[in-house]
PDB file of N, CA and C in Angstrom:
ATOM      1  N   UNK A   1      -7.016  14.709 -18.122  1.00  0.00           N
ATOM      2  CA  UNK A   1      -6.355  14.197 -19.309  1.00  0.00           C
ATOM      3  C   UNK A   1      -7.121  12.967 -19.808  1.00  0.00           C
ATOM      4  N   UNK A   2      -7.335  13.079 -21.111  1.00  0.00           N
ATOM      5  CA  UNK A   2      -8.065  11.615 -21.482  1.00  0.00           C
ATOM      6  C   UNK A   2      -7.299  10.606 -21.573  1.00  0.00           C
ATOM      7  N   UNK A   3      -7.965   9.380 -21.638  1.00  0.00           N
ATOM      8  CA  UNK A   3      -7.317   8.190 -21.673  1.00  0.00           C
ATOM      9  C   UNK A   3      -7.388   7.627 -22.737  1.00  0.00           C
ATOM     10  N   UNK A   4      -6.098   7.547 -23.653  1.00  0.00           N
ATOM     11  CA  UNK A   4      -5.769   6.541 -24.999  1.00  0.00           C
ATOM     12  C   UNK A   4      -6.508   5.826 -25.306  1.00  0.00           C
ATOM     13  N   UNK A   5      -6.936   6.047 -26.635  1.00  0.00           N
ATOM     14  CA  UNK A   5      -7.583   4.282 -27.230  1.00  0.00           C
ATOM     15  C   UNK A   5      -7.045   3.412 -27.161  1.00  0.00           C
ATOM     16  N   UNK A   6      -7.436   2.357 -26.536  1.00  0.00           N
ATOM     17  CA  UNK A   6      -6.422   0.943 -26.802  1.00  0.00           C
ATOM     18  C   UNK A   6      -6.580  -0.034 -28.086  1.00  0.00           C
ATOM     19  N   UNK A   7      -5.057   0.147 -28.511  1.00  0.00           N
ATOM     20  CA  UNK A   7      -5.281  -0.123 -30.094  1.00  0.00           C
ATOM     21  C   UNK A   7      -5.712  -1.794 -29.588  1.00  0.00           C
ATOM     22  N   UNK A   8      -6.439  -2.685 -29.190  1.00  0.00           N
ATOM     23  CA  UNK A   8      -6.509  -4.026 -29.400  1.00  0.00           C
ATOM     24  C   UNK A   8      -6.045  -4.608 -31.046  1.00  0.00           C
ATOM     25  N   UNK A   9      -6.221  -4.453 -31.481  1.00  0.00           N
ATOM     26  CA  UNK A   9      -5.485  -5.314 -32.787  1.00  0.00           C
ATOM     27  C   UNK A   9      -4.017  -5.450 -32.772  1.00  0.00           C
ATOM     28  N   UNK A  10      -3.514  -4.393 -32.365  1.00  0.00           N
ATOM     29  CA  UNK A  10      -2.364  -4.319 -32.022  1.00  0.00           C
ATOM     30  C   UNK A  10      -2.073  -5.037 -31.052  1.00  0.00           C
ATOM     31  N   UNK A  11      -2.271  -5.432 -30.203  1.00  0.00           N
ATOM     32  CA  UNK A  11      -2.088  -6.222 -29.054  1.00  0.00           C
ATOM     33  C   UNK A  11      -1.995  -7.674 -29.938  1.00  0.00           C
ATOM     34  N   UNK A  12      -3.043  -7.911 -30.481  1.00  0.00           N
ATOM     35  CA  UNK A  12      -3.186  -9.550 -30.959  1.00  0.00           C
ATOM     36  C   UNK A  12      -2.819  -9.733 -32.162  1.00  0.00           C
ATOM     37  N   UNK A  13      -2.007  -8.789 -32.767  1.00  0.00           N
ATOM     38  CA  UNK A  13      -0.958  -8.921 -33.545  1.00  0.00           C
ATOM     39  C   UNK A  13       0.320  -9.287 -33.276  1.00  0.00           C
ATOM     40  N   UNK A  14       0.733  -8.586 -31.559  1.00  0.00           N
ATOM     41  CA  UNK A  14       1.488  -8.944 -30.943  1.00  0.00           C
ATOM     42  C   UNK A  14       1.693 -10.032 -30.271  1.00  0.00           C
ATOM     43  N   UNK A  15       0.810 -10.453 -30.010  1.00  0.00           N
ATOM     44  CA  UNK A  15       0.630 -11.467 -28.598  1.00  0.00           C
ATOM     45  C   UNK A  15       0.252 -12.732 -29.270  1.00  0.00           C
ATOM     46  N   UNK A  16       0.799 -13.714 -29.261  1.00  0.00           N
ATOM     47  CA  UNK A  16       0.682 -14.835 -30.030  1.00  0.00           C
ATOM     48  C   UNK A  16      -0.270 -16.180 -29.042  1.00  0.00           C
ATOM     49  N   UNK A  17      -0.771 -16.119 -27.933  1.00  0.00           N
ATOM     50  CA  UNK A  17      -1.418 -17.390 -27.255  1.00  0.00           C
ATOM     51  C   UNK A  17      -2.647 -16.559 -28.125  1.00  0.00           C
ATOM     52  N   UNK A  18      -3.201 -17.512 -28.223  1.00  0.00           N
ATOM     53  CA  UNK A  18      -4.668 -17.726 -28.598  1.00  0.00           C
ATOM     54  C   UNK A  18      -5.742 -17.103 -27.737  1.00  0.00           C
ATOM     55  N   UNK A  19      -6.508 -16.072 -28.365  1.00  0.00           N
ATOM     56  CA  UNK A  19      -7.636 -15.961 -27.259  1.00  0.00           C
ATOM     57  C   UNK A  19      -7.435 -14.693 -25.947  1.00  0.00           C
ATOM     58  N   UNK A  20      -6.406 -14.124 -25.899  1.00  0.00           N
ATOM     59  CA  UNK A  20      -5.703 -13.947 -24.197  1.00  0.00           C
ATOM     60  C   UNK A  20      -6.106 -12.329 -24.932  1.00  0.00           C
ATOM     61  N   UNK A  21      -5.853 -11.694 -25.603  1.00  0.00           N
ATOM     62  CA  UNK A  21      -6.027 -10.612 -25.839  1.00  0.00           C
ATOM     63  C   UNK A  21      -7.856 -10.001 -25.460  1.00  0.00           C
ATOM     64  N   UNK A  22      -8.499 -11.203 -26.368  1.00  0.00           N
ATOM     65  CA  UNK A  22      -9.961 -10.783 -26.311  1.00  0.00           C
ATOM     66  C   UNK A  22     -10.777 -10.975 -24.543  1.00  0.00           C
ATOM     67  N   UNK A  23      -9.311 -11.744 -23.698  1.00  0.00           N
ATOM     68  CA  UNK A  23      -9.992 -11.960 -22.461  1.00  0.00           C
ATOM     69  C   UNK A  23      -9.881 -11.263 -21.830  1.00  0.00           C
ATOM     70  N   UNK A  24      -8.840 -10.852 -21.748  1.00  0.00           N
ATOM     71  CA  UNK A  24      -8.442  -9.291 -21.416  1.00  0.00           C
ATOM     72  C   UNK A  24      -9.227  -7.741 -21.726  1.00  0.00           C
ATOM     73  N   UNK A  25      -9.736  -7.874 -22.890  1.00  0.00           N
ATOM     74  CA  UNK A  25     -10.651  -6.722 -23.094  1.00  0.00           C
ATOM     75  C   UNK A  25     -11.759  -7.115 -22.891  1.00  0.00           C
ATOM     76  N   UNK A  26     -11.906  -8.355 -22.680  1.00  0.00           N
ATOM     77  CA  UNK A  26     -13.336  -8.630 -21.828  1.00  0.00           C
ATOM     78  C   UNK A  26     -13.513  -8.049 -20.347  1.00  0.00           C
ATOM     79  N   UNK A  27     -12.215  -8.704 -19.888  1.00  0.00           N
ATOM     80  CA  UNK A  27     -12.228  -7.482 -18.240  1.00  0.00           C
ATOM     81  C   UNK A  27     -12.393  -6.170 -18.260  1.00  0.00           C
ATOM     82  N   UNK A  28     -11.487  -5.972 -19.048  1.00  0.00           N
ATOM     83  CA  UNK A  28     -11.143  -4.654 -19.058  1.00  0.00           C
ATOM     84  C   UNK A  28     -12.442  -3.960 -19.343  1.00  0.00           C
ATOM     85  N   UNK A  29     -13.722  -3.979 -20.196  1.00  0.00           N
ATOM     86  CA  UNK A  29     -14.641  -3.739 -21.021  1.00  0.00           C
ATOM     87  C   UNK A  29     -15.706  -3.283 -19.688  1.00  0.00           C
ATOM     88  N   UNK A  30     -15.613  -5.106 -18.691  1.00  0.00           N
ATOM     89  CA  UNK A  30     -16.568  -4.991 -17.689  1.00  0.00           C
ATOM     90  C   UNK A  30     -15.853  -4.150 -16.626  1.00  0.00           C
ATOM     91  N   UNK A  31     -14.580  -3.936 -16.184  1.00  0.00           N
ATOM     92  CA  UNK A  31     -13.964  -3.341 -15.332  1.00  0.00           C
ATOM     93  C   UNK A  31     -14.565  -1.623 -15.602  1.00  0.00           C
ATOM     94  N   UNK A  32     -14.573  -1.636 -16.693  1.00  0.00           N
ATOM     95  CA  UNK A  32     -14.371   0.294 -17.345  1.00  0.00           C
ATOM     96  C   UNK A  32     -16.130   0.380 -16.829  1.00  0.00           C
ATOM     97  N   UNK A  33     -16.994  -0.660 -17.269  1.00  0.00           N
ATOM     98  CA  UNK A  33     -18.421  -0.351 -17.367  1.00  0.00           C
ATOM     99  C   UNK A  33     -19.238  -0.254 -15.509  1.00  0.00           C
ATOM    100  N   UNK A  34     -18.014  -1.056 -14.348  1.00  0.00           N
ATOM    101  CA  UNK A  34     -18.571  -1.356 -13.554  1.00  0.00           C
ATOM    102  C   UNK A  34     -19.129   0.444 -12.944  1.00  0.00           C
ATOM    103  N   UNK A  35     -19.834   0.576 -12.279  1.00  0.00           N
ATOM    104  CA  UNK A  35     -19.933   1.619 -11.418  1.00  0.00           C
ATOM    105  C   UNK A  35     -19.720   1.421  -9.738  1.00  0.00           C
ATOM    106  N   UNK A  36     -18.799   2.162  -8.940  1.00  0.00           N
ATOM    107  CA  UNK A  36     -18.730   1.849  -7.559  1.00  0.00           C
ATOM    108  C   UNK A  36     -19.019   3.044  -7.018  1.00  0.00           C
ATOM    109  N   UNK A  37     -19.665   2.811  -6.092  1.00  0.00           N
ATOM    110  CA  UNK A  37     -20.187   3.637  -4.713  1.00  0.00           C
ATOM    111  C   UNK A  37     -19.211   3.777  -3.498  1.00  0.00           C
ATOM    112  N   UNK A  38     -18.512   5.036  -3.456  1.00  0.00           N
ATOM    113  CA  UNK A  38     -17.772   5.081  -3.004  1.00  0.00           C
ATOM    114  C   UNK A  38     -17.799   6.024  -1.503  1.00  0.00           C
ATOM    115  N   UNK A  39     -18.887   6.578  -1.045  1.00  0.00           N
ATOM    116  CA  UNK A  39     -19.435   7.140  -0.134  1.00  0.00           C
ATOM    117  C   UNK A  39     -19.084   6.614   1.210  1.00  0.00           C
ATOM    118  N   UNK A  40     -19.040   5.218   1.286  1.00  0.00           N
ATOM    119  CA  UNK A  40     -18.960   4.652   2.240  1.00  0.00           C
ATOM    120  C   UNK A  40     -17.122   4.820   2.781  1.00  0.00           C
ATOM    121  N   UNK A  41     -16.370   4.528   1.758  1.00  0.00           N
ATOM    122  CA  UNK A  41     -14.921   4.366   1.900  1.00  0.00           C
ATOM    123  C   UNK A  41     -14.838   6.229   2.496  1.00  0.00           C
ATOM    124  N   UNK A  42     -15.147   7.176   1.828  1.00  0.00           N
ATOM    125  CA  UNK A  42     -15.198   8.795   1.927  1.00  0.00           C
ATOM    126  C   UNK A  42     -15.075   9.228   3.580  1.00  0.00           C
ATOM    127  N   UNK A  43     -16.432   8.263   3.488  1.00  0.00           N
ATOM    128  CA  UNK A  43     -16.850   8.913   5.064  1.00  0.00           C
ATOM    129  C   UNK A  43     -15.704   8.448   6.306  1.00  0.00           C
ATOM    130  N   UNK A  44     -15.375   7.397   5.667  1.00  0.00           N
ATOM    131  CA  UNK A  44     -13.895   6.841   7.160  1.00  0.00           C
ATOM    132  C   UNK A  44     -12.932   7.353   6.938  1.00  0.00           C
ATOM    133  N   UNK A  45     -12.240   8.420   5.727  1.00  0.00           N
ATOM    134  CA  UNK A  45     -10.901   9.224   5.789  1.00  0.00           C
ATOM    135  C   UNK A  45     -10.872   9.903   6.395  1.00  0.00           C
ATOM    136  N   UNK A  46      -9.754   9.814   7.657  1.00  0.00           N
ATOM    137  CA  UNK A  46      -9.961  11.178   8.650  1.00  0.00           C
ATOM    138  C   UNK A  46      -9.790  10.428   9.946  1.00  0.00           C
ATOM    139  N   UNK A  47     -11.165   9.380   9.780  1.00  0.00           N
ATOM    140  CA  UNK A  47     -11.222   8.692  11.214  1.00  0.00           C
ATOM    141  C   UNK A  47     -10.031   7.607  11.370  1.00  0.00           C
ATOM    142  N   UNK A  48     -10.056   6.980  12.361  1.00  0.00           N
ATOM    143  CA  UNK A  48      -9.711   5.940  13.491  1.00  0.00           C
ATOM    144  C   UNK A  48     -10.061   5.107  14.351  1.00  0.00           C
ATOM    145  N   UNK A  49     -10.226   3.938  13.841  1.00  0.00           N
ATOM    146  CA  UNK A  49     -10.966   3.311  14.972  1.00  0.00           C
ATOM    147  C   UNK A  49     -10.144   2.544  15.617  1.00  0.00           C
ATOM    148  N   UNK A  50     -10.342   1.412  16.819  1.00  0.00           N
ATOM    149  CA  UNK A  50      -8.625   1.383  17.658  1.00  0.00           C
ATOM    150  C   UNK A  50      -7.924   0.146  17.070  1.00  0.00           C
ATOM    151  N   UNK A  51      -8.630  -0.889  16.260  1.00  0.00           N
ATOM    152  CA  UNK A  51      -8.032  -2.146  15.424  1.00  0.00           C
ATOM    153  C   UNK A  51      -7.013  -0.881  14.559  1.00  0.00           C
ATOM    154  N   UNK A  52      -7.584   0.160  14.146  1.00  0.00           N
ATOM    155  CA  UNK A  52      -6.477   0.986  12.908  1.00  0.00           C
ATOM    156  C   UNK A  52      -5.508   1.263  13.767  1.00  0.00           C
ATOM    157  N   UNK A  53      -5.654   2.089  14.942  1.00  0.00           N
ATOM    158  CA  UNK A  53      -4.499   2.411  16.037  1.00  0.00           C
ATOM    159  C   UNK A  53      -3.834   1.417  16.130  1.00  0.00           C
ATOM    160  N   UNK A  54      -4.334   0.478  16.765  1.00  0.00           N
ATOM    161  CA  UNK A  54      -3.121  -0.606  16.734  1.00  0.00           C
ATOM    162  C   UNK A  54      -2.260  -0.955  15.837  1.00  0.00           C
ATOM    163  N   UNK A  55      -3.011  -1.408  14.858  1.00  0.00           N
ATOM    164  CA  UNK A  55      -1.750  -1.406  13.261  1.00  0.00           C
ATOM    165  C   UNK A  55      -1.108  -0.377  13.047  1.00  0.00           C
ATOM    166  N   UNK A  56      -1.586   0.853  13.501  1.00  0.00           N
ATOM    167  CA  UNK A  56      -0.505   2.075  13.197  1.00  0.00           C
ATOM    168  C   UNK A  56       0.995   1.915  14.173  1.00  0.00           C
ATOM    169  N   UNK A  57       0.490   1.074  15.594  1.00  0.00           N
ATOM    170  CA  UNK A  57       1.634   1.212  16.223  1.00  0.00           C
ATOM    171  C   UNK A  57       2.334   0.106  16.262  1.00  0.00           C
ATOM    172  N   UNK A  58       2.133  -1.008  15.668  1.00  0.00           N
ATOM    173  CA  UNK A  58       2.844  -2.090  14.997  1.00  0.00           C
ATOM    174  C   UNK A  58       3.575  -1.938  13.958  1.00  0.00           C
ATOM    175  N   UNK A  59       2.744  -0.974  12.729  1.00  0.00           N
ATOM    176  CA  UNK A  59       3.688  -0.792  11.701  1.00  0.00           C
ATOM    177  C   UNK A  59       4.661   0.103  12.160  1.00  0.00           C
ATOM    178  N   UNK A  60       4.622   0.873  12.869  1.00  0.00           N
ATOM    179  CA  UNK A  60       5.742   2.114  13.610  1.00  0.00           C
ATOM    180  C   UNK A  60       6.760   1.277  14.143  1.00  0.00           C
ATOM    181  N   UNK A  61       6.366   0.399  15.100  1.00  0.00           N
ATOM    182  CA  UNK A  61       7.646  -0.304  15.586  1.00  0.00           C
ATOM    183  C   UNK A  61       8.406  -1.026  14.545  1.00  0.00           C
ATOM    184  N   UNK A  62       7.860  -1.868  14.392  1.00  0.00           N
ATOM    185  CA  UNK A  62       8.566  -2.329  12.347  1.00  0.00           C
ATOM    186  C   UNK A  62       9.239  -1.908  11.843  1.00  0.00           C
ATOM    187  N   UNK A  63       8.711  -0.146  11.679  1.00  0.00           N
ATOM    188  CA  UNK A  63       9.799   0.348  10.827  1.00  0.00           C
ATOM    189  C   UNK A  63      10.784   1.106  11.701  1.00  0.00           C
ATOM    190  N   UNK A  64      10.881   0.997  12.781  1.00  0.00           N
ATOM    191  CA  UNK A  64      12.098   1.583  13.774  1.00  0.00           C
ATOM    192  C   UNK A  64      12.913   0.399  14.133  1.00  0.00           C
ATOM    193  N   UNK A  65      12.347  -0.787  14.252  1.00  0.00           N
ATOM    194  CA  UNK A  65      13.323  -1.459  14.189  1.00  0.00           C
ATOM    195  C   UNK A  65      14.066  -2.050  13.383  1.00  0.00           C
ATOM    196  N   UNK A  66      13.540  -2.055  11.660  1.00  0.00           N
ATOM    197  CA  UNK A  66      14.185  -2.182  10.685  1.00  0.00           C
ATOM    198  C   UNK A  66      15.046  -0.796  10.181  1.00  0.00           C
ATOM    199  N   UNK A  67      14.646   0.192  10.726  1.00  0.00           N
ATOM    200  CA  UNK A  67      15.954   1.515  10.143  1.00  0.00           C
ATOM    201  C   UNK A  67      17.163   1.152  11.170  1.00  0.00           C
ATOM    202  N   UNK A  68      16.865   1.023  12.817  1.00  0.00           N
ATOM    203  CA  UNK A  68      17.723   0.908  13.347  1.00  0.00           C
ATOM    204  C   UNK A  68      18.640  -0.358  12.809  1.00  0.00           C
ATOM    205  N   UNK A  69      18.130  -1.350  12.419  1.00  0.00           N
ATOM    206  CA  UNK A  69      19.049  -2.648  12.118  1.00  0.00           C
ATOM    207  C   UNK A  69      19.597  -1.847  10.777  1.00  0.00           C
ATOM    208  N   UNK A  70      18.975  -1.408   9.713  1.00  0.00           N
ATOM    209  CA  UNK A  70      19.420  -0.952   8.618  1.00  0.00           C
ATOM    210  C   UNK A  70      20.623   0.365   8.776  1.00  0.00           C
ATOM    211  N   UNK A  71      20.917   0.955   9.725  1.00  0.00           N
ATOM    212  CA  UNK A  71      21.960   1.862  10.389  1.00  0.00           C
ATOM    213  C   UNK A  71      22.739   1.200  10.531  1.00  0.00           C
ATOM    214  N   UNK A  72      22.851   0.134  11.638  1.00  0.00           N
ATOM    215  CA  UNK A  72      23.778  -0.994  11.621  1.00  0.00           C
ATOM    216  C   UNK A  72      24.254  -0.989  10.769  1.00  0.00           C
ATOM    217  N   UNK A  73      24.133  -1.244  10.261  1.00  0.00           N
ATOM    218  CA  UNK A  73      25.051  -2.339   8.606  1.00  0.00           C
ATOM    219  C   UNK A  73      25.573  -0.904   8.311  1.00  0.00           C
ATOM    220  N   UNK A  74      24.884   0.272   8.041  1.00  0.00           N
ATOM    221  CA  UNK A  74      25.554   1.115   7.164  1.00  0.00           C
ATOM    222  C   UNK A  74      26.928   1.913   7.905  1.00  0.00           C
ATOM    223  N   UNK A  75      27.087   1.551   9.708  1.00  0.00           N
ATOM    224  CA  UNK A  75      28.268   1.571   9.765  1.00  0.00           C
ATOM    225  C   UNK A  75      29.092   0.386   9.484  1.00  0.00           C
TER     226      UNK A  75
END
């Protein structure tokens, strides 16, 4: 699906601070133009290394002990 023109005039018709519109499509301009290499992020979906294990079993306990407290209450 393509992505909308962004009416900018419209914006700074709207938007009354000074300036904030054109800074914004300044990011936005360099954001759209950047190119990223993404090969690197690709190749680690899937894996595990044991700093990730660990956070997996920290966030697990976390959330068992916040459903169990959250049961609580709901009797």
């Amino acid at each position: 699906m393509p992505r909308q023109k962004i009416n900018w005039d419209q914006y700074k018709e709207d938007i009354h601070t000074e300036g904030v519109v054109d800074k914004i499509r300044a990011k936005y301009d360099g954001f759209m133009a950047s190119e990223y290499h993404v090969d690197g992020a690709i190749s680690k979906v899937g894996t595990q290394n044991e700093q990730i294990a660990k956070l997996d079993v920290l966030m697990q306990y976390n959330y068992e002990l916040w459903h169990v407290h959250y049961m609580m209450h709901l009797r």
